[in-house]
N, C-alpha and C. Protein backbone atom coordinates (compact mmCIF):
# COMPACT_ATOMS: atom_id res chain seq x y z
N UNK A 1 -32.48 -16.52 -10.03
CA UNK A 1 -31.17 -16.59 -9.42
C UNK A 1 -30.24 -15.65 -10.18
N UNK A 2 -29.96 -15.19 -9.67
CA UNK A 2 -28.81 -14.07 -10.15
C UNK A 2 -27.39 -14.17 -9.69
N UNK A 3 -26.60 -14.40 -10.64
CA UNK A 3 -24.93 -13.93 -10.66
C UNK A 3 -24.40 -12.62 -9.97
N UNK A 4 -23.36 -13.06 -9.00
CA UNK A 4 -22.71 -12.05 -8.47
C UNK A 4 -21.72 -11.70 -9.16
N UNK A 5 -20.98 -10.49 -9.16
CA UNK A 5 -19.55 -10.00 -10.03
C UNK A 5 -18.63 -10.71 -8.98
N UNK A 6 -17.40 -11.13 -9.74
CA UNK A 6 -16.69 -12.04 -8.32
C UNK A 6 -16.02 -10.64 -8.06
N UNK A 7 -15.47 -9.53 -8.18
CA UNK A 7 -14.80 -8.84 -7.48
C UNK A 7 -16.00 -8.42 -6.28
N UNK A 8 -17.05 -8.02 -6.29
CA UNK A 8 -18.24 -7.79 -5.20
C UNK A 8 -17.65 -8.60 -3.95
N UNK A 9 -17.41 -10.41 -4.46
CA UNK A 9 -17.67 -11.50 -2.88
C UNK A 9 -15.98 -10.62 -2.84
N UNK A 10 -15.10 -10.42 -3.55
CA UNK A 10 -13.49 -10.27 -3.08
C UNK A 10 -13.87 -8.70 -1.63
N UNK A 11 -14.34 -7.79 -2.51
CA UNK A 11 -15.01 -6.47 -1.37
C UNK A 11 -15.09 -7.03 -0.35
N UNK A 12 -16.11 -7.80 -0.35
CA UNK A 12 -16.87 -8.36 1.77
C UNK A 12 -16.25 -8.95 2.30
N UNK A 13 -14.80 -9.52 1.38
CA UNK A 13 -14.19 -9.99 2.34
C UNK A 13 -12.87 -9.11 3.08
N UNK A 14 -13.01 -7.59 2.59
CA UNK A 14 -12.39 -6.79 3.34
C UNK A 14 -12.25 -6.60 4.80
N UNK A 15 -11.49 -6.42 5.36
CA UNK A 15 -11.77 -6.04 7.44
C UNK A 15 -11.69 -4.45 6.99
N UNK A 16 -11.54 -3.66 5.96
CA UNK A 16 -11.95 -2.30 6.46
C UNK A 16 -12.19 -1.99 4.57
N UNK A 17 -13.36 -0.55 5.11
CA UNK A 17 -13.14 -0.21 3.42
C UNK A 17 -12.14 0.52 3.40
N UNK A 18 -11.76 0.63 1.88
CA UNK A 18 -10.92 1.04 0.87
C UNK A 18 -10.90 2.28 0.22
N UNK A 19 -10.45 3.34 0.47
CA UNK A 19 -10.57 4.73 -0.22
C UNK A 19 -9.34 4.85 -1.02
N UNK A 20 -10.30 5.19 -2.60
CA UNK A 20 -9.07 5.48 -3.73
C UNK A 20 -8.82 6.97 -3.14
N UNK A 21 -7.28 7.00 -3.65
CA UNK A 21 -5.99 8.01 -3.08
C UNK A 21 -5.56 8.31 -4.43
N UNK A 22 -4.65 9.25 -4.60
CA UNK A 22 -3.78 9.43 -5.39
C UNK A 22 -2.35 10.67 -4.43
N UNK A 23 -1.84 10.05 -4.03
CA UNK A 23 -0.42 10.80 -3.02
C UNK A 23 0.44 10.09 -3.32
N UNK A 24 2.00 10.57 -2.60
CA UNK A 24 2.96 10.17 -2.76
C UNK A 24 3.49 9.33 -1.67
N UNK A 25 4.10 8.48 -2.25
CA UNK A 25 4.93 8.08 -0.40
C UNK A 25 6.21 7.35 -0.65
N UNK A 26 7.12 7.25 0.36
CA UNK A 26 7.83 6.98 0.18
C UNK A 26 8.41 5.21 1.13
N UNK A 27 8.71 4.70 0.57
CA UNK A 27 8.91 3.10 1.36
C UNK A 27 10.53 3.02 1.92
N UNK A 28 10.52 2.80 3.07
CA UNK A 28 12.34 3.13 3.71
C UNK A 28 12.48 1.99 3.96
N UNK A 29 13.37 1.17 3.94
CA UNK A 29 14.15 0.23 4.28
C UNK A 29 15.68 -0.20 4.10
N UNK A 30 16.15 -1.23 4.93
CA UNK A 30 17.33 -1.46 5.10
C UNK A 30 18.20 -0.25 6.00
N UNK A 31 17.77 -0.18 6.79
CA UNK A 31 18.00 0.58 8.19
C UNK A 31 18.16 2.14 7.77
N UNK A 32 16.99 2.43 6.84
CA UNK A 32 16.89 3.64 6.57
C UNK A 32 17.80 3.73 5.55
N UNK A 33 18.76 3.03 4.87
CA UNK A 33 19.59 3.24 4.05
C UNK A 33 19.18 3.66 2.54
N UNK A 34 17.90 2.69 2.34
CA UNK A 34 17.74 2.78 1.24
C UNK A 34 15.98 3.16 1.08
N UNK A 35 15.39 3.78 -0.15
CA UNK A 35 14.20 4.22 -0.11
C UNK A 35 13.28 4.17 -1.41
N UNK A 36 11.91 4.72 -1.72
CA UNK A 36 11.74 4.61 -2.81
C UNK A 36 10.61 4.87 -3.09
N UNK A 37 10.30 5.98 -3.91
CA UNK A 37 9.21 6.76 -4.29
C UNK A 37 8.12 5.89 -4.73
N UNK A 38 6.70 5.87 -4.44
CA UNK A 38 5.86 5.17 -5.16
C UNK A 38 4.77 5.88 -4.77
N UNK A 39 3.51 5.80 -5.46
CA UNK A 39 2.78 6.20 -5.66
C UNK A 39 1.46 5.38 -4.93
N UNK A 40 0.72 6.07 -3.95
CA UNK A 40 -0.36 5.50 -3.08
C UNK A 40 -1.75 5.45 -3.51
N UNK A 41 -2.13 4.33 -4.21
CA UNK A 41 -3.52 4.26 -5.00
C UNK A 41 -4.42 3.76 -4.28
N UNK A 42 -4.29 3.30 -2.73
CA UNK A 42 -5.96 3.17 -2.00
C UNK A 42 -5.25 2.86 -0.46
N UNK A 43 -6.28 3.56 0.36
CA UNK A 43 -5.79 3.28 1.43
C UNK A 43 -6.46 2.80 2.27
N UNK A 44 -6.72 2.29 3.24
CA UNK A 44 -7.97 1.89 4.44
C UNK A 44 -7.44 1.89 5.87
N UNK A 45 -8.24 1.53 6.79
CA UNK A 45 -7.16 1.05 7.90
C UNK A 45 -6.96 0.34 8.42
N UNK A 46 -6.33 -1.01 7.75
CA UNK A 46 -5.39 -1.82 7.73
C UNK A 46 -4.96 -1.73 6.68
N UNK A 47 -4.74 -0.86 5.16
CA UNK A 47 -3.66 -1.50 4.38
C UNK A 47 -3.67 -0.43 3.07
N UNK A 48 -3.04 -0.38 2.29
CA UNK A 48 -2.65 0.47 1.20
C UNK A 48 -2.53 -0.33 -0.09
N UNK A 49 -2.76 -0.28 -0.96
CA UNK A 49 -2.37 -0.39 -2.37
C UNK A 49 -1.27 0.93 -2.73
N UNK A 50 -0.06 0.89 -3.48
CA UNK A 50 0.90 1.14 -3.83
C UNK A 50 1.39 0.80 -5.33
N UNK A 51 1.89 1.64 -5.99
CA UNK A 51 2.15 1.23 -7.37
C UNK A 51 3.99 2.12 -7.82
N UNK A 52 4.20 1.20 -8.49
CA UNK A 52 5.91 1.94 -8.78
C UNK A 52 6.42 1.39 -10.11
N UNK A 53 7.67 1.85 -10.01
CA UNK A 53 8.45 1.14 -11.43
C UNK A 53 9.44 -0.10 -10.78
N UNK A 54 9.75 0.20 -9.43
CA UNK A 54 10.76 -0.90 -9.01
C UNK A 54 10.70 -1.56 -7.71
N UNK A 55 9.10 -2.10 -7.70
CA UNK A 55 8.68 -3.04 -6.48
C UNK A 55 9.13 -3.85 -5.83
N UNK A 56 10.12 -4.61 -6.88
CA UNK A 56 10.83 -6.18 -6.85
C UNK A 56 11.79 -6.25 -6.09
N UNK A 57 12.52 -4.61 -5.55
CA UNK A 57 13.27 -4.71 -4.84
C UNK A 57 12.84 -4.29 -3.51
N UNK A 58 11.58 -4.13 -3.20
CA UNK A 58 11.51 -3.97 -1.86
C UNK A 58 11.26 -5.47 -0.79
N UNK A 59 11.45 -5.18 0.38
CA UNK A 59 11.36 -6.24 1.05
C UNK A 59 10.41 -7.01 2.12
N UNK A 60 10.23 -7.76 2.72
CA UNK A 60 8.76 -8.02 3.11
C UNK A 60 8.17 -7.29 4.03
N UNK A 61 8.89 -6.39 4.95
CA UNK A 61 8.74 -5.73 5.40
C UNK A 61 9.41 -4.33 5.97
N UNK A 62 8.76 -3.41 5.65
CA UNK A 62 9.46 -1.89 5.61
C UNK A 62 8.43 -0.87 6.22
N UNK A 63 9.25 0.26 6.10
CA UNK A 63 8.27 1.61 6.50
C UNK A 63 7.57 2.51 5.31
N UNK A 64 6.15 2.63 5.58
CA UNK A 64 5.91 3.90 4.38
C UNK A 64 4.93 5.00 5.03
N UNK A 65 6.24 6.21 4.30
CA UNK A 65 6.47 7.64 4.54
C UNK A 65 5.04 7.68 3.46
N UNK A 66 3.69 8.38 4.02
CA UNK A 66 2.68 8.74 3.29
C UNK A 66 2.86 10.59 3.49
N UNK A 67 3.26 11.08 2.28
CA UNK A 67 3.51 12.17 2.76
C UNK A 67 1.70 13.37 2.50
N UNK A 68 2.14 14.24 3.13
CA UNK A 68 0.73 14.94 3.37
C UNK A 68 0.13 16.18 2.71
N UNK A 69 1.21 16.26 1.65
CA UNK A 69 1.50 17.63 0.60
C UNK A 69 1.57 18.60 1.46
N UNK A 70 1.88 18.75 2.41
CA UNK A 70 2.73 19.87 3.35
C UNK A 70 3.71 20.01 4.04
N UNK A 71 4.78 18.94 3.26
CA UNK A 71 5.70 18.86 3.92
C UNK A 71 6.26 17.86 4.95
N UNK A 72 4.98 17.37 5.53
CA UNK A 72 4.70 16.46 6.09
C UNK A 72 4.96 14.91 5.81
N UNK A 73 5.15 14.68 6.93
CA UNK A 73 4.34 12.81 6.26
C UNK A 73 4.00 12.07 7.53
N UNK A 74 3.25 10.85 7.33
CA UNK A 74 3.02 9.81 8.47
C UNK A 74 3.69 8.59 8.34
N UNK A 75 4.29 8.03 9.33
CA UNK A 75 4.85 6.94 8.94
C UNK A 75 4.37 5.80 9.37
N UNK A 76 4.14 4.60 8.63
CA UNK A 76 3.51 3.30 8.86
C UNK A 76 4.27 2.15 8.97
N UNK A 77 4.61 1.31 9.78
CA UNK A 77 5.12 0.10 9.34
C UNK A 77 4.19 -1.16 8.47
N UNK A 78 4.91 -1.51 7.82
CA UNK A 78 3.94 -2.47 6.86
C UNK A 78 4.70 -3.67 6.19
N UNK A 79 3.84 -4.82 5.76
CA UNK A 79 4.03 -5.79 5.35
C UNK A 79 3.53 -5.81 3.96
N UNK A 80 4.13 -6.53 2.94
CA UNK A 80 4.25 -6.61 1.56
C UNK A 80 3.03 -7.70 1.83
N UNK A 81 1.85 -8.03 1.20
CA UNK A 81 0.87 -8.74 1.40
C UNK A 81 0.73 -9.86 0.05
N UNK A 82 0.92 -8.90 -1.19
CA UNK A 82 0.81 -9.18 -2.50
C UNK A 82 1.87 -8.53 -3.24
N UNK A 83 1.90 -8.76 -4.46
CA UNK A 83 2.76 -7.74 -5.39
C UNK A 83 2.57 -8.75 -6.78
N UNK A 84 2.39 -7.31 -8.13
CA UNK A 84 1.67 -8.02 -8.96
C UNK A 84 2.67 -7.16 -9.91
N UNK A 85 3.29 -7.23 -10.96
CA UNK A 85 4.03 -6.01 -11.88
C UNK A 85 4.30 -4.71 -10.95
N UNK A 86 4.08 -3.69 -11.44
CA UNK A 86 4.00 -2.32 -10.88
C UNK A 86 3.07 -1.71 -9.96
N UNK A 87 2.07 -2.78 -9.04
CA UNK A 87 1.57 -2.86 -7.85
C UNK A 87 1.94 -3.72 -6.67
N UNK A 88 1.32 -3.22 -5.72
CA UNK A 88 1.48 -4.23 -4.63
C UNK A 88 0.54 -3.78 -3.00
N UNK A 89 0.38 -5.05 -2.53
CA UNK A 89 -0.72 -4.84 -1.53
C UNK A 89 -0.16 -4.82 -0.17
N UNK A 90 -0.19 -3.65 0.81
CA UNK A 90 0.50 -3.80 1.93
C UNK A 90 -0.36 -3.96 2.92
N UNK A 91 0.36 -4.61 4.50
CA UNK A 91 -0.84 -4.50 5.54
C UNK A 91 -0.28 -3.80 6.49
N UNK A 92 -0.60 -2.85 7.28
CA UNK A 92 -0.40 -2.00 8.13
C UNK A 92 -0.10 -3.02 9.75
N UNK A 93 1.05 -2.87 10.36
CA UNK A 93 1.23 -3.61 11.13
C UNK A 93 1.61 -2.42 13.06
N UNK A 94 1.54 -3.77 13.63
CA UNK A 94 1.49 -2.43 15.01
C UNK A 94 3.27 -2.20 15.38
């Protein structure tokens, strides 16, 4: 009988895989008023991992500007899922 790693059973219970990122993006809220640089550490499709210095003030739900290093960006609406210190787990909503 063999031991599983518990992060392994946390994986399968994904609905999509997970690709580590390293981009920028930006999170808009409060009717575009207000915004805030953070940094995009995994993405899939349904959801993003995100990391910053000032998480605590975002709200449960906002927009994030994934920009495309050309100037560009895509925009997502999303839901705050988790948030842990200077991370946090979003879910991509329709």
């Amino acid at each position: 009988m063999s031991a599983s790693h518990p992060l392994q059973n946390y994986d399968e219970r994904r609905r999509a895989q997970r690709h580590r990122c390293l981009r920028m993006a930006r999170c808009v809220f409060n009717h575009e008023q207000s915004d805030l640089e953070v940094t995009l550490r995994n993405l899939s499709d349904t959801g993003a991992r995100i990391s910053g210095d000032e998480l605590i003030c975002l709200p449960e739900a906002f927009e994030l500007h994934i920009h495309d290093g050309f100037g560009g960006f895509e925009m997502r609406k999303v839901r705050r899922v988790w948030m842990t210190g200077q991370a946090a787990g979003l879910e991509f909503v329709a």
